[in-house]
C-alpha atoms as a PDB file:
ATOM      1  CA  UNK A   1       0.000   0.000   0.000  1.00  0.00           C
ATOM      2  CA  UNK A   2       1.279   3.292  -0.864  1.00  0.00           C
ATOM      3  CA  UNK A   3       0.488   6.421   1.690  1.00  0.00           C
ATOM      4  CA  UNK A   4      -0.149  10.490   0.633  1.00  0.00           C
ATOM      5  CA  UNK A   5       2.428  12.157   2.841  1.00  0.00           C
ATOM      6  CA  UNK A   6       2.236  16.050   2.518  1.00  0.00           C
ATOM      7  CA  UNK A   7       5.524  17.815   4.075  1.00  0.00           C
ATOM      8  CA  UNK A   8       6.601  21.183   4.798  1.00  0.00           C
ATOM      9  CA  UNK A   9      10.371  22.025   5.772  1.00  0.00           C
ATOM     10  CA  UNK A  10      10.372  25.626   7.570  1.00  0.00           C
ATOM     11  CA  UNK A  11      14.105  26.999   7.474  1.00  0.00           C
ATOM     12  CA  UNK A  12      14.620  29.287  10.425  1.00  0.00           C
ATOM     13  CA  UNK A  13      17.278  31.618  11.595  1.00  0.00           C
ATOM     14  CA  UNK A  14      18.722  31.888   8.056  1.00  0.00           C
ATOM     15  CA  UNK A  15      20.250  35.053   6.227  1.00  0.00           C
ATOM     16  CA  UNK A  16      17.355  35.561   4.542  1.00  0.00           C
ATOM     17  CA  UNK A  17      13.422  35.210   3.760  1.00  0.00           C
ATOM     18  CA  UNK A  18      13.804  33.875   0.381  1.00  0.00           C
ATOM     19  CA  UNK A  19      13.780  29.902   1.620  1.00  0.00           C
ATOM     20  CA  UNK A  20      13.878  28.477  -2.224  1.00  0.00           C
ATOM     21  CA  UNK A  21      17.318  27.247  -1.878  1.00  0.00           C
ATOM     22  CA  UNK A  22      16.670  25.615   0.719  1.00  0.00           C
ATOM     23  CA  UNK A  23      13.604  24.300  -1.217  1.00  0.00           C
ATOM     24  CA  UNK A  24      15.491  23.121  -3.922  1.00  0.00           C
ATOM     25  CA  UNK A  25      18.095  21.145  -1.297  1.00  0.00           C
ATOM     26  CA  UNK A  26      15.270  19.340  -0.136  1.00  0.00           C
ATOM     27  CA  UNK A  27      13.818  18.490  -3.795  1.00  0.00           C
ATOM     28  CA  UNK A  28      17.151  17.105  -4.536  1.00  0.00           C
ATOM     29  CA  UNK A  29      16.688  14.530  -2.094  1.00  0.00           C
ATOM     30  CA  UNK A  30      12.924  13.509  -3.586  1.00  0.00           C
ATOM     31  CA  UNK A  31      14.614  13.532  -7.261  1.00  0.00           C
ATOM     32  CA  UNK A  32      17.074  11.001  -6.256  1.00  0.00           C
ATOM     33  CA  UNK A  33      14.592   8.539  -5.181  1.00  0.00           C
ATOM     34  CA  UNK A  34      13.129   6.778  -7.792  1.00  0.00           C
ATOM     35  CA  UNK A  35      10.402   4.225  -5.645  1.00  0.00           C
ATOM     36  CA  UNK A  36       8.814   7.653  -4.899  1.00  0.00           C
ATOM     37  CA  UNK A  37       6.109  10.046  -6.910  1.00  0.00           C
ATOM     38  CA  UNK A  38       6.571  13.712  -5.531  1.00  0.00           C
ATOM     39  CA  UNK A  39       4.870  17.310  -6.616  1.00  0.00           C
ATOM     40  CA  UNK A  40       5.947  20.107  -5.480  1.00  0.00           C
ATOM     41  CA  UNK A  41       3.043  23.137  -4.503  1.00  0.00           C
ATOM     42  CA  UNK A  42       3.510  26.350  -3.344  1.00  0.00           C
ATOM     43  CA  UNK A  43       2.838  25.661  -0.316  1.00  0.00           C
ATOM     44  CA  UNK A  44       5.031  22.365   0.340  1.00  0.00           C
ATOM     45  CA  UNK A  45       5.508  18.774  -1.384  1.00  0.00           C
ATOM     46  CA  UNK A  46       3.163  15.894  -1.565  1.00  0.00           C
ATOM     47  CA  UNK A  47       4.619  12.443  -1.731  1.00  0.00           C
ATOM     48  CA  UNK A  48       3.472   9.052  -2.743  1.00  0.00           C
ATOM     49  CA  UNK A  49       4.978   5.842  -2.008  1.00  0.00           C
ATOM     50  CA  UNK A  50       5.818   2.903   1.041  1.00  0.00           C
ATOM     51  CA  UNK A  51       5.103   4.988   3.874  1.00  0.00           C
ATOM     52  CA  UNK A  52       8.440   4.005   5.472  1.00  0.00           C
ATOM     53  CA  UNK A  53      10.219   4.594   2.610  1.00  0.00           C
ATOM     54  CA  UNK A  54       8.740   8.392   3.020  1.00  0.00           C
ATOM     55  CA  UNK A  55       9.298   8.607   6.235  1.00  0.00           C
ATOM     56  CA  UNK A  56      13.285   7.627   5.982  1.00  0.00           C
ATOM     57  CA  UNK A  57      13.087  10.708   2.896  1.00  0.00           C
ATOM     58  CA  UNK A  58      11.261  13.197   5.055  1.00  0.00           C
ATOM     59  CA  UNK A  59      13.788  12.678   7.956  1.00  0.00           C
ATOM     60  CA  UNK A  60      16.449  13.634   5.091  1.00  0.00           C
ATOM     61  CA  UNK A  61      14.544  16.523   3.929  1.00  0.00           C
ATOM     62  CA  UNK A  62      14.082  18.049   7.620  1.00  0.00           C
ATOM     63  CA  UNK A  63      17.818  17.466   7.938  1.00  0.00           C
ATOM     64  CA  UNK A  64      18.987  19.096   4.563  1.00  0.00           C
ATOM     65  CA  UNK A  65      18.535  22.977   6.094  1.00  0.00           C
ATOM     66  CA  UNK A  66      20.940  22.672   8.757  1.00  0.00           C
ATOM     67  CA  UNK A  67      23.340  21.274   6.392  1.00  0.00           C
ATOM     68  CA  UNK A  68      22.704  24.504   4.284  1.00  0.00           C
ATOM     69  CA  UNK A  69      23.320  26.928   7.581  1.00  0.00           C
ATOM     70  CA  UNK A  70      20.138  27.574   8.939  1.00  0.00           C
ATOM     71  CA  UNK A  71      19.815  26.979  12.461  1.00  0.00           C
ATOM     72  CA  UNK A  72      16.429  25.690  13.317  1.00  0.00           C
ATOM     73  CA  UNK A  73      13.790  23.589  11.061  1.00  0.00           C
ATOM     74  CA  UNK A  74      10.029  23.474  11.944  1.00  0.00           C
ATOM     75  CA  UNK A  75       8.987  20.795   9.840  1.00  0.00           C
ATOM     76  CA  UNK A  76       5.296  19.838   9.119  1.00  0.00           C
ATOM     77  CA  UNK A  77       3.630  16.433   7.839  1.00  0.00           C
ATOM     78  CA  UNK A  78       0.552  15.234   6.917  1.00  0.00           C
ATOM     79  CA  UNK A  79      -0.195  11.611   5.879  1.00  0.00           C
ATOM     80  CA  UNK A  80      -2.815  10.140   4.148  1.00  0.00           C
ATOM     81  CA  UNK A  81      -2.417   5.888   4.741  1.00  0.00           C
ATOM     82  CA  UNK A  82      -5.397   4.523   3.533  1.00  0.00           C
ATOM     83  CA  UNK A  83      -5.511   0.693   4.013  1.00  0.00           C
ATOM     84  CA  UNK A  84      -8.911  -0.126   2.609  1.00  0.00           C
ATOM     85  CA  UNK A  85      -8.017   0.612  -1.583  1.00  0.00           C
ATOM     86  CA  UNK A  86      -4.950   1.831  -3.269  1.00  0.00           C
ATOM     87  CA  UNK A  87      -4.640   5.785  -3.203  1.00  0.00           C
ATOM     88  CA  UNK A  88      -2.650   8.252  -5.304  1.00  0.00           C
ATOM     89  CA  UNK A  89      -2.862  11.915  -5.879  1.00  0.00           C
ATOM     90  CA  UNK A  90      -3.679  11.646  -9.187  1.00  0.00           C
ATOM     91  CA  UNK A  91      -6.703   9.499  -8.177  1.00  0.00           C
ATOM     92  CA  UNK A  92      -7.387  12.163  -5.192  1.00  0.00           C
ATOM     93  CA  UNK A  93      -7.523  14.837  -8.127  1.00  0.00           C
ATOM     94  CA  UNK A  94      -9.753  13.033 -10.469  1.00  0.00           C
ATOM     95  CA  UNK A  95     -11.960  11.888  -7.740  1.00  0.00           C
ATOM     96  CA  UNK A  96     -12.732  15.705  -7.470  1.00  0.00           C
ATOM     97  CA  UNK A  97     -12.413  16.506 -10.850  1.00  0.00           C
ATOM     98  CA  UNK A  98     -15.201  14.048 -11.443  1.00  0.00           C
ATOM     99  CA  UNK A  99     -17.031  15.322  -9.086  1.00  0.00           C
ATOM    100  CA  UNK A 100     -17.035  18.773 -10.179  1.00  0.00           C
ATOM    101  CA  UNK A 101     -18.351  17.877 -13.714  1.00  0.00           C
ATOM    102  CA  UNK A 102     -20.743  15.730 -12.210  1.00  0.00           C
ATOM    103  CA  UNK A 103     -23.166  17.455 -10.021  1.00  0.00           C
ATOM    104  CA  UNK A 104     -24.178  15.074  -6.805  1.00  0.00           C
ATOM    105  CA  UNK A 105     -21.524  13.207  -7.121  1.00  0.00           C
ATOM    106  CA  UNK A 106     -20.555  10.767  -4.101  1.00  0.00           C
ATOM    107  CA  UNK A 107     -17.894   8.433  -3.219  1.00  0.00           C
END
């Protein structure tokens, strides 16, 4: 079963309030593993895979910041592990899609 994980990496106590390099440091990490899906929002980065697997990546993610100087890391996480049928996001966004175009539509 794969699991929806949604994370958020907060750099703090860095040199600036542009945080995108730090974004991309953490992206790096996601790009390198290939049993993973990943997109990136504006907001944070949804991943899809073994929710172990995710877990180890997220661990690497909240730990990629310090590496690039900042000196605290708030990091958020959501996770979506439904057991009951497989889930992905692009099945999450065509269940609404569907929905949308369809009007009543239920589960």
């Amino acid at each position: 079963m794969m699991a929806l994980v949604e994370v958020t990496v907060m750099p703090l106590g860095t040199q600036s309030t542009s945080l995108s390099r730090f974004v991309a440091g953490c992206l790096e990490i996601l790009q390198q593993a290939e049993d993973i899906q990943f997109q990136l929002t504006p907001m944070g980065t949804v991943i899809e895979g073994d929710l172990n697997r995710v877990l180890e990546l997220v661990r690497r993610m909240h730990e990629q910041p310090f590496l690039a100087g900042a000196s605290r890391v708030n990091t958020s996480i959501r996770i979506d592990d439904r057991r009951d049928k497989q889930g992905t996001m692009a099945g999450k966004m065509a269940a609404v899609e569907e929905k949308l175009t369809k009007p009543g539509g239920t589960d």
